[in-house]
Protein backbone atom coordinates (compact mmCIF):
# COMPACT_ATOMS: atom_id res chain seq x y z
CA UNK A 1 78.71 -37.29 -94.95
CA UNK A 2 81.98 -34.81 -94.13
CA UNK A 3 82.23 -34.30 -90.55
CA UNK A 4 83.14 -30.99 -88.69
CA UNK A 5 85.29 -31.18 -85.77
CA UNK A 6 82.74 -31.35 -82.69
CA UNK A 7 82.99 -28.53 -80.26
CA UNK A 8 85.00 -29.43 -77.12
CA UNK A 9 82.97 -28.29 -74.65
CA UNK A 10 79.79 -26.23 -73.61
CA UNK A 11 81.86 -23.30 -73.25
CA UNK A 12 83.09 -23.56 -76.84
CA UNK A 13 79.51 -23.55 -78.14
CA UNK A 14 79.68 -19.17 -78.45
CA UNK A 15 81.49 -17.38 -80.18
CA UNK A 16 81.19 -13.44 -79.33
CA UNK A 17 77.59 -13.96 -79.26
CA UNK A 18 76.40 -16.10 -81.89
CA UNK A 19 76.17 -19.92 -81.37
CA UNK A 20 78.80 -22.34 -82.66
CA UNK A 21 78.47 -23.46 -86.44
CA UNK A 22 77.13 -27.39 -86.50
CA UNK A 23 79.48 -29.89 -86.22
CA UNK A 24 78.15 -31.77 -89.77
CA UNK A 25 77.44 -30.46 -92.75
CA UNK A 26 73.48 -31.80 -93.14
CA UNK A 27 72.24 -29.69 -90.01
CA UNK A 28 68.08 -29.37 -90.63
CA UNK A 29 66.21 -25.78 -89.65
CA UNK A 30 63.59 -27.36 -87.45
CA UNK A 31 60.20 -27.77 -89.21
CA UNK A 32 62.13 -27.46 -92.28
CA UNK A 33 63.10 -30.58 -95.09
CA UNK A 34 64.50 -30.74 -98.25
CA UNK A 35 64.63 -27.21 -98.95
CA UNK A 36 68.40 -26.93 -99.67
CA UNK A 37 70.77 -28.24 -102.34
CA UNK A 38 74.14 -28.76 -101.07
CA UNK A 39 76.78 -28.34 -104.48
CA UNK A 40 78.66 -31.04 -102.95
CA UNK A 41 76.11 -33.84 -103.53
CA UNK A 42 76.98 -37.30 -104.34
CA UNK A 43 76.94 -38.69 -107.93
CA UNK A 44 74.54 -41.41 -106.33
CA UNK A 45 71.76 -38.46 -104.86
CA UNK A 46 71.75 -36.69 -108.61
CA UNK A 47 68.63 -38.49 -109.99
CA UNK A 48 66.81 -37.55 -106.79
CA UNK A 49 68.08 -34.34 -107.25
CA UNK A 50 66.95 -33.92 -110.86
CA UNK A 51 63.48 -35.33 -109.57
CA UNK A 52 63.13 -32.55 -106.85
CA UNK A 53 63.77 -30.16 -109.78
CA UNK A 54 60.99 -31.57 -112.39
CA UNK A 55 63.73 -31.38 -115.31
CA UNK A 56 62.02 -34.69 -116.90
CA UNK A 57 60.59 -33.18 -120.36
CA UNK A 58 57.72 -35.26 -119.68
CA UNK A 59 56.29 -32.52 -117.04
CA UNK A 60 57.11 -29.63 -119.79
CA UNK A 61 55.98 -31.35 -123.16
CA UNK A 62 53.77 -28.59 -124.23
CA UNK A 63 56.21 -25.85 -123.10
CA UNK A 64 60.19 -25.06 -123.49
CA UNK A 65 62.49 -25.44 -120.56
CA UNK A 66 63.89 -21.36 -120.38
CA UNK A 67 65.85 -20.89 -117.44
CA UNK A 68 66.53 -17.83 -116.38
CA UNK A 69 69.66 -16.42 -114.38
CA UNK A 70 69.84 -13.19 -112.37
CA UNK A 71 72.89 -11.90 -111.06
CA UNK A 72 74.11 -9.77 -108.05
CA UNK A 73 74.93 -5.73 -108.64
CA UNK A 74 73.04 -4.38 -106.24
CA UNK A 75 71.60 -0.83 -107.25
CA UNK A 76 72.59 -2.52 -110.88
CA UNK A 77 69.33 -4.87 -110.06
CA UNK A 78 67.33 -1.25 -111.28
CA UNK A 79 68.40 -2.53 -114.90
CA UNK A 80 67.31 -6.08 -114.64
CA UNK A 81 63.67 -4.84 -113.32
CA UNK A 82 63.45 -3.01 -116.23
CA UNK A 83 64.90 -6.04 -118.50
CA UNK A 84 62.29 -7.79 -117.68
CA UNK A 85 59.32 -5.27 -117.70
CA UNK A 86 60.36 -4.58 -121.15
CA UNK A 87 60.42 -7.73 -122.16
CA UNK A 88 56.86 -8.33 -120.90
CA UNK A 89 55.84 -5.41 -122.94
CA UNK A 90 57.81 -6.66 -125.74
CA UNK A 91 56.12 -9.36 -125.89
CA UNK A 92 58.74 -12.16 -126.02
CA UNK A 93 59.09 -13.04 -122.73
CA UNK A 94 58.66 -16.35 -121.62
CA UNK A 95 57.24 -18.43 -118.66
CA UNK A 96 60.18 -19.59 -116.81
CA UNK A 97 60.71 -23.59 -115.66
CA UNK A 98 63.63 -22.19 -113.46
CA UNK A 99 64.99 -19.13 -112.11
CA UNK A 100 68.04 -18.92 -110.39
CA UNK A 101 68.77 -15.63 -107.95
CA UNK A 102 72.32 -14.14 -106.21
CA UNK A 103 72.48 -11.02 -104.32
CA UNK A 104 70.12 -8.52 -105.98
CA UNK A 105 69.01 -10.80 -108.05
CA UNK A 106 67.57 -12.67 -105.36
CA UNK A 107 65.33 -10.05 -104.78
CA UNK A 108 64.15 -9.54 -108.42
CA UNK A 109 63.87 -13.74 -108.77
CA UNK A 110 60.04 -14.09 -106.98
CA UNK A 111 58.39 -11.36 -108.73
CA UNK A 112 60.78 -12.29 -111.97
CA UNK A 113 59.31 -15.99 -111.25
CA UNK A 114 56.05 -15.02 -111.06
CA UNK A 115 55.57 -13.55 -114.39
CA UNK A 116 54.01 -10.45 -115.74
CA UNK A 117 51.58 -10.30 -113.15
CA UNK A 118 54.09 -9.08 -111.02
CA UNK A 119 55.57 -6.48 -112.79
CA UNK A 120 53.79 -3.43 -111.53
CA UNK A 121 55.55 -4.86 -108.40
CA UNK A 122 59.00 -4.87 -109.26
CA UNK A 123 58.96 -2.09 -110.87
CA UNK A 124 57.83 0.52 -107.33
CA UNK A 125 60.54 -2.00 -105.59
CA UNK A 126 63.05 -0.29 -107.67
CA UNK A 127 62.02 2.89 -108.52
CA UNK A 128 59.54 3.82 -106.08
CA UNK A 129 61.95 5.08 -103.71
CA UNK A 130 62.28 2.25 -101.10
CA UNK A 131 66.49 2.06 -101.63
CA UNK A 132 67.38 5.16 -100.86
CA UNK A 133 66.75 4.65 -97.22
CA UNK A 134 69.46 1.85 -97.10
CA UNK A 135 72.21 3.85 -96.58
CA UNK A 136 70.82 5.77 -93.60
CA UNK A 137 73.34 6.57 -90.79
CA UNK A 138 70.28 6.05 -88.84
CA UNK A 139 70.54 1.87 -89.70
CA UNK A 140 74.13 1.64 -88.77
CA UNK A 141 74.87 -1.62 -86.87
CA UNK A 142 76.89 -2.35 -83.60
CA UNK A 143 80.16 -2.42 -83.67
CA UNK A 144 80.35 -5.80 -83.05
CA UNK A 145 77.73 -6.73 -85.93
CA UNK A 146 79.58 -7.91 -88.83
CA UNK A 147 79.08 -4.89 -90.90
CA UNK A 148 78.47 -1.17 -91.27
CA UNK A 149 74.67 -0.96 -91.52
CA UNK A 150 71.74 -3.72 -89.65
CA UNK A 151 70.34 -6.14 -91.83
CA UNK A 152 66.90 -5.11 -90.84
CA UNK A 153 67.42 -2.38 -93.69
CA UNK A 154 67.20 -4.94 -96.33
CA UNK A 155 64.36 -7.07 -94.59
CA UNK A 156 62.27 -3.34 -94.18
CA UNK A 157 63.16 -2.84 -98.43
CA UNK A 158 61.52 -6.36 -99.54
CA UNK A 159 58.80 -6.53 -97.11
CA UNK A 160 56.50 -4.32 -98.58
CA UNK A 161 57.06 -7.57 -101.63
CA UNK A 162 57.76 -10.63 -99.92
CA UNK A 163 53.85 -11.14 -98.28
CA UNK A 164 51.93 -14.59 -97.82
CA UNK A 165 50.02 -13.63 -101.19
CA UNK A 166 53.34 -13.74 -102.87
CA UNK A 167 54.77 -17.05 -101.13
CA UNK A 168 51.56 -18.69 -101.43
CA UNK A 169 51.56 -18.20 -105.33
CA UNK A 170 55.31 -19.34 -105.53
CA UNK A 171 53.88 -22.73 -103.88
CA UNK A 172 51.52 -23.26 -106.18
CA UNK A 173 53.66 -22.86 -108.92
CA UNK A 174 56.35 -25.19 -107.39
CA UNK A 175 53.24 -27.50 -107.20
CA UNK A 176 53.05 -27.59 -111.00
CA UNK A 177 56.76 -28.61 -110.85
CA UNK A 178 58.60 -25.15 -111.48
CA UNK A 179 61.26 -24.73 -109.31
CA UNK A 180 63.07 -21.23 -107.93
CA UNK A 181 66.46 -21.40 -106.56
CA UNK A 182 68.55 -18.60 -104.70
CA UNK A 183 72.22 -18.62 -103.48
CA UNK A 184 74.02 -17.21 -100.21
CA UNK A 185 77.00 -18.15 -98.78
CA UNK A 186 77.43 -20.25 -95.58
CA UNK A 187 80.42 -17.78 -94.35
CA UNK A 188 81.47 -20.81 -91.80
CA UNK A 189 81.83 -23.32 -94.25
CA UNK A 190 82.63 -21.14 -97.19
CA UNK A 191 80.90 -23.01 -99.24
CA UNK A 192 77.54 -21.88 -101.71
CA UNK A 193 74.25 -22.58 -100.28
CA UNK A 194 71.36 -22.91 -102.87
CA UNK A 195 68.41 -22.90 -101.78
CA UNK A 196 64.55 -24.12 -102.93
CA UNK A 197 62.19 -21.61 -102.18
CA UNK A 198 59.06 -22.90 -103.82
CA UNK A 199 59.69 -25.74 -100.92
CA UNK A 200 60.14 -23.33 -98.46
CA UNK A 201 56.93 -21.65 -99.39
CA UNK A 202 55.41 -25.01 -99.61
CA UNK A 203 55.78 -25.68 -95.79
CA UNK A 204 53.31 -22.01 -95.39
CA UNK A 205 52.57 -20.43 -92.87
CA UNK A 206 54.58 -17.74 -90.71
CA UNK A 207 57.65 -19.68 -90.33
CA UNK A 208 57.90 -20.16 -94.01
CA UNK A 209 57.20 -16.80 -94.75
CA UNK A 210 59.87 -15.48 -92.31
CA UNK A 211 62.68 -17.82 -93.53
CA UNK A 212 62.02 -17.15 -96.97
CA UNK A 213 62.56 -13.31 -96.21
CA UNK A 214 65.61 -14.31 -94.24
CA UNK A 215 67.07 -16.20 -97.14
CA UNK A 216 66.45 -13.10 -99.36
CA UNK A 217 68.27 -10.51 -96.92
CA UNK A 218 70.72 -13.08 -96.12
CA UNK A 219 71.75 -13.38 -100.06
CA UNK A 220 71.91 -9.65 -100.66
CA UNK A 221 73.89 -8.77 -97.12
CA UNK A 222 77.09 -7.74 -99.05
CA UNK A 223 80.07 -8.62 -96.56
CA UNK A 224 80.85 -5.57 -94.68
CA UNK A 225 78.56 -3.38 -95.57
CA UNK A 226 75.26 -5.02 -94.12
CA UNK A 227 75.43 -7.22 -90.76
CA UNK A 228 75.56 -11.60 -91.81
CA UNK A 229 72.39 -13.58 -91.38
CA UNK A 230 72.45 -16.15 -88.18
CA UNK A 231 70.53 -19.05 -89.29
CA UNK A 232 69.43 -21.52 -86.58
CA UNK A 233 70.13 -24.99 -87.54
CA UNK A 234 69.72 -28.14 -85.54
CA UNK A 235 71.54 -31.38 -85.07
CA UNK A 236 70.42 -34.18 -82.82
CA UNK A 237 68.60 -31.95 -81.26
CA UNK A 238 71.22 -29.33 -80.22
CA UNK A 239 70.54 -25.94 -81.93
CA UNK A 240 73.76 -24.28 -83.74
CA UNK A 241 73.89 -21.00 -86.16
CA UNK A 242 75.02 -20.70 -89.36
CA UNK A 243 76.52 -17.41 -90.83
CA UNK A 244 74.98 -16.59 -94.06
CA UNK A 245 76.16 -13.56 -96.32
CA UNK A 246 75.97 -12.40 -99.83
CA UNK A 247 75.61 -15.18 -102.57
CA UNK A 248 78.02 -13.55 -105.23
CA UNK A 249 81.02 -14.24 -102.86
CA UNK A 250 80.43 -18.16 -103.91
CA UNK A 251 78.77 -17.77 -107.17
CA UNK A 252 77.92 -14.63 -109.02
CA UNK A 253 75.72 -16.39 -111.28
CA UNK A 254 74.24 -19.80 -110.98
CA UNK A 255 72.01 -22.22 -113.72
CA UNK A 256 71.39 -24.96 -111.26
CA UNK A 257 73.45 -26.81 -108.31
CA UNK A 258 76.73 -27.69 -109.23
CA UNK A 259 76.23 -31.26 -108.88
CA UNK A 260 73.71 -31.19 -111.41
CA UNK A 261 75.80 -29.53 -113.91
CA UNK A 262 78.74 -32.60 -113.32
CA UNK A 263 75.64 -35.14 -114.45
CA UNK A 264 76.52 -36.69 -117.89
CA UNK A 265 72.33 -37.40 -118.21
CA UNK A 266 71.77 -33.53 -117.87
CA UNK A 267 71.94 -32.50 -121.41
CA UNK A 268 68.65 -35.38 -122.42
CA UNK A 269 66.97 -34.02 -119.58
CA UNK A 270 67.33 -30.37 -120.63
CA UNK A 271 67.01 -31.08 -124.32
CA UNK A 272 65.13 -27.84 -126.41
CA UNK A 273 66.05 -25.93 -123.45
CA UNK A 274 67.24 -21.92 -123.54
CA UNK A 275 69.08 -19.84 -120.97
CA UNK A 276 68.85 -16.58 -120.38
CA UNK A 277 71.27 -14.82 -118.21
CA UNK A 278 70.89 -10.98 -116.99
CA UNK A 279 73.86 -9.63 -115.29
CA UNK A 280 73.38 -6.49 -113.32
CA UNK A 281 76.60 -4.91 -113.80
CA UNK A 282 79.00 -3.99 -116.68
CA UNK A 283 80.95 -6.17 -117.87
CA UNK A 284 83.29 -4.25 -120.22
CA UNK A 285 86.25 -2.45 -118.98
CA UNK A 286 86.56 1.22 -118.32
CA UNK A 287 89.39 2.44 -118.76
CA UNK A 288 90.51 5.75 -117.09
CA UNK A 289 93.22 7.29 -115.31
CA UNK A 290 93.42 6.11 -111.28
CA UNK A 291 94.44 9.13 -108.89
CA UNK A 292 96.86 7.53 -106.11
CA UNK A 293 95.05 7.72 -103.16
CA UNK A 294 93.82 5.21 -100.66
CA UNK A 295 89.69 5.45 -101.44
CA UNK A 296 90.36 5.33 -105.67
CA UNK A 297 92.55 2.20 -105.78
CA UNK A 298 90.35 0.71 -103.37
CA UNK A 299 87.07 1.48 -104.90
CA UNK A 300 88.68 0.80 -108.75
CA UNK A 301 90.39 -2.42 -107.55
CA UNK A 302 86.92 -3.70 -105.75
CA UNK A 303 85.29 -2.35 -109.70
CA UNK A 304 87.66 -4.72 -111.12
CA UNK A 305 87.34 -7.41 -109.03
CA UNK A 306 83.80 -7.49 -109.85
CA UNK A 307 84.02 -7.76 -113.26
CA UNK A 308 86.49 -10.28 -113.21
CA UNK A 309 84.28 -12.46 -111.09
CA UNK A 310 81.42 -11.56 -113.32
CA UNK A 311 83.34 -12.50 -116.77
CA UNK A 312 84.47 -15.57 -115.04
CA UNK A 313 81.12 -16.95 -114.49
CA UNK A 314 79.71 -15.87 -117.37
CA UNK A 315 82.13 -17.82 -118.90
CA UNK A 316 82.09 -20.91 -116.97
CA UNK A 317 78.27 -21.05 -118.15
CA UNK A 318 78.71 -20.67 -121.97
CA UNK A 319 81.10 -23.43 -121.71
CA UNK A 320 78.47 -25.52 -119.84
CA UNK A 321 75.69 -24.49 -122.73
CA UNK A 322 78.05 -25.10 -125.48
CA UNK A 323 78.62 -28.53 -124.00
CA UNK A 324 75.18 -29.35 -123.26
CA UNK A 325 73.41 -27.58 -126.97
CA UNK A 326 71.78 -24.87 -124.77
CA UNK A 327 71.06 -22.00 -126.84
CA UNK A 328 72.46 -19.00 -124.07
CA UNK A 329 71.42 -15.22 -124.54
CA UNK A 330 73.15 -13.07 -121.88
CA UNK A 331 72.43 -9.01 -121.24
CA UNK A 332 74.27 -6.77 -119.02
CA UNK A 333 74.08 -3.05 -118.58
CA UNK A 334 75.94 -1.46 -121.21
CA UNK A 335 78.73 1.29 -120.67
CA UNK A 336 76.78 4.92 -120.18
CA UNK A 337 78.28 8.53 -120.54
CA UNK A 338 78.28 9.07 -117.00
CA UNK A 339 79.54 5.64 -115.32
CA UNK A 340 77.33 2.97 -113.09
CA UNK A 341 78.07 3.64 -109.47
CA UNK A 342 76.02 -0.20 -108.09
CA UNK A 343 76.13 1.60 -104.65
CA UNK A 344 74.14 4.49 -105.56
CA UNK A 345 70.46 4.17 -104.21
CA UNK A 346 69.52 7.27 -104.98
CA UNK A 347 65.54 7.14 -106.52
CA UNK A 348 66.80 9.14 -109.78
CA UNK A 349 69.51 6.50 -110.34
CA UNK A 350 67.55 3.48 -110.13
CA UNK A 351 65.28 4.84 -112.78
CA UNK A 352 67.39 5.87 -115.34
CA UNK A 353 69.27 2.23 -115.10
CA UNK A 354 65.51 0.53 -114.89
CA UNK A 355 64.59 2.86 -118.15
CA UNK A 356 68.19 1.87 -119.89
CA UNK A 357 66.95 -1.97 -119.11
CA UNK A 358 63.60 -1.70 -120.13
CA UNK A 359 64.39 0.53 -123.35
CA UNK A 360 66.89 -2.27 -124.07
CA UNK A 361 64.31 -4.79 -124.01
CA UNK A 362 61.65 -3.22 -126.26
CA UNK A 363 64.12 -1.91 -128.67
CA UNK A 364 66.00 -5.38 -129.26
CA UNK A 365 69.20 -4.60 -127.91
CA UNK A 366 69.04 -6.37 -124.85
CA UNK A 367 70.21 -9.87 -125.86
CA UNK A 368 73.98 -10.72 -126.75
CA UNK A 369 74.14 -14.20 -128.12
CA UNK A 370 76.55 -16.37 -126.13
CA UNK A 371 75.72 -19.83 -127.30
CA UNK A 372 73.95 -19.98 -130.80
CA UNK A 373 70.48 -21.57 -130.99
CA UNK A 374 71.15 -24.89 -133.43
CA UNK A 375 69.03 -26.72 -135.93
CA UNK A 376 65.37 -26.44 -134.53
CA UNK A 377 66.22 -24.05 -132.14
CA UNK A 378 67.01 -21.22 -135.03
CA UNK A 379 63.82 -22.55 -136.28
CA UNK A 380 61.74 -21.36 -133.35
CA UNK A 381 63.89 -18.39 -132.61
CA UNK A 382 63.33 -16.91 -136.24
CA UNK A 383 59.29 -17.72 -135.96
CA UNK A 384 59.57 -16.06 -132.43
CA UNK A 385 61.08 -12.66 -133.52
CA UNK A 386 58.50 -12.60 -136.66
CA UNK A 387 55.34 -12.04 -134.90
């Protein structure tokens, strides 16, 4: 267990309004257990881990293991909506054993999760005009907030989605052993938080349902723009906060913990596996000529940082593929005539990138081929794209 330095005193337990962070590292939300996955567990905890996840083939015999990873980007989360309706109505798409959300992506990943079904749904939460009230002067927070605009305009955007219906059905399907993981980061510890939220939904009830949501907001609150999450923890029966914000600051783009991915037993357990990754930005460069001024370098610079970050993960997780014989497909919205802007929630926008993802999809352009499919794998892949 790694240790925090205690707080001093009573006195030292605020800071400008918030509680102190916990003095440990395995502080519980009260009514809450085993819903998180620290990336810093021991080598000893990784079969329990791989238990919690249900990645013995035995539980999946009759179906393949496809993971599926969605990124942050968020207005860019218009083309992975359509991605996946597409591919629905392509009628490829398969029924995913894990799915894996950061930032925007977090907010496609229960719908994405709960298959076809849910389409119709993820398709009005991107184009049916529920963004374009983010960016209201109206929702600006207080000064002293921790960014420009409240989180409560995120939590009003996915509650029309995020119901006891919806969490209810992602219980049952964690039930059956399929598992659906999202990402923030703990600001405090600056570390990656991953969290299970088919266990969270298995707890039910309000508090479930009002954690899950706050997991969700907390994992798209980019820094600055949109206020941090406070998270209540406990610890010997003190009550501390932790500061939750966007999970692309830690990871972009996640498969599974990282402890899992240092197991030398993964690659058995994950054997006939695929990955599919949809990234919600561009990735290619685009070059053009920077005027000098403060809001251009600024705004190309933070464009550039992104897709650095983006190409870096992206990479990290064909090497882990290649390494472990997982076939790895990866899309990503493609360069267009008139530039991406991810901040844009303008209703027209988000259409035209959800009809570029979906048109993608059903024409067969969506997939770039990362890591090849070998032996049996091109096998199944060739019988797949014949029917």
């Amino acid at each position: 267990m790694v240790k925090l330095p205690a707080p001093a005193s009573s006195e030292t337990r605020s800071v400008r309004g918030r509680r102190a962070y916990p003095p440990v590292s395995n502080a519980q939300i009260k009514g809450f257990t085993d819903i998180r996955l620290s990336a810093d567990t021991a080598e000893e905890a990784l079969q329990q881990a791989a238990d919690r996840l249900s990645l013995p083939r035995a539980n999946w015999a009759s179906e393949r293991f496809d993971i599926l990873a969605l990124s942050g980007g968020a207005a860019g989360g218009a083309f992975g909506a359509g991605a996946l309706c597409g591919w629905t109505k392509s009628g490829h798409r398969p029924r995913f054993a894990l799915v894996t959300g950061v930032s925007t992506g977090a907010l496609i990943a229960p719908l994405a999760f709960l298959g076809a079904a849910y389409d119709e749904k993820l398709r009005d939460a991107y184009t049916g005009g529920h963004a374009r009230s983010l960016l209201d002067p109206r929702r600006l927070a207080p000064v002293l907030s921790g960014g420009l605009l409240r989180a409560e305009a995120l939590e009003a955007l996915i509650t029309p989605f995020v119901d006891m219906e919806l969490i209810e059905a992602i219980a049952r399907e964690h039930e059956r052993g399929r598992r659906l993981l999202v990402a923030t980061t703990d600001l405090d510890s600056q570390s990656a938080c991953i969290w299970d939220m088919g266990a969270i939904a298995s707890h039910g009830g309000e508090k479930a349902l009002r954690l899950f949501k706050d997991i969700l907001v907390a994992s798209a609150s980019l820094p600055v723009v949109f206020s941090p999450r406070l998270i209540d923890v406990e610890v010997d029966g003190q009550t501390y906060q932790e500061m939750h914000v966007d999970g692309g600051l830690a990871s972009p783009l996640f498969l599974m913990p990282e402890s899992l991915l240092r197991w030398q037993k993964l690659g058995k357990r994950l054997k006939g596996g695929r990955v599919h990754v949809i990234i919600n930005t561009v990735l290619d460069p685009a070059p053009k000529t920077t005027a000098p001024n403060m809001a251009t370098v600024t705004t190309r610079s933070f464009d550039a940082m992104l897709r650095f970050s983006y190409r870096q993960a992206l990479s990290t997780a064909v090497t882990l593929c290649a390494a472990r014989g997982l076939p790895l497909r990866t899309a990503s919205i493609p360069r267009l005539p008139d530039g991406v802007n991810l901040m844009n929630f303008d209703t027209a926008a988000m259409q035209s990138l959800f009809e570029t993802g979906q048109g993608m999809a059903l024409n067969g352009s969506l997939w770039s081929t990362a890591v090849p499919p070998q032996g049996l794998e091109r096998i199944l892949d060739a019988l797949s794209s014949s029917k």
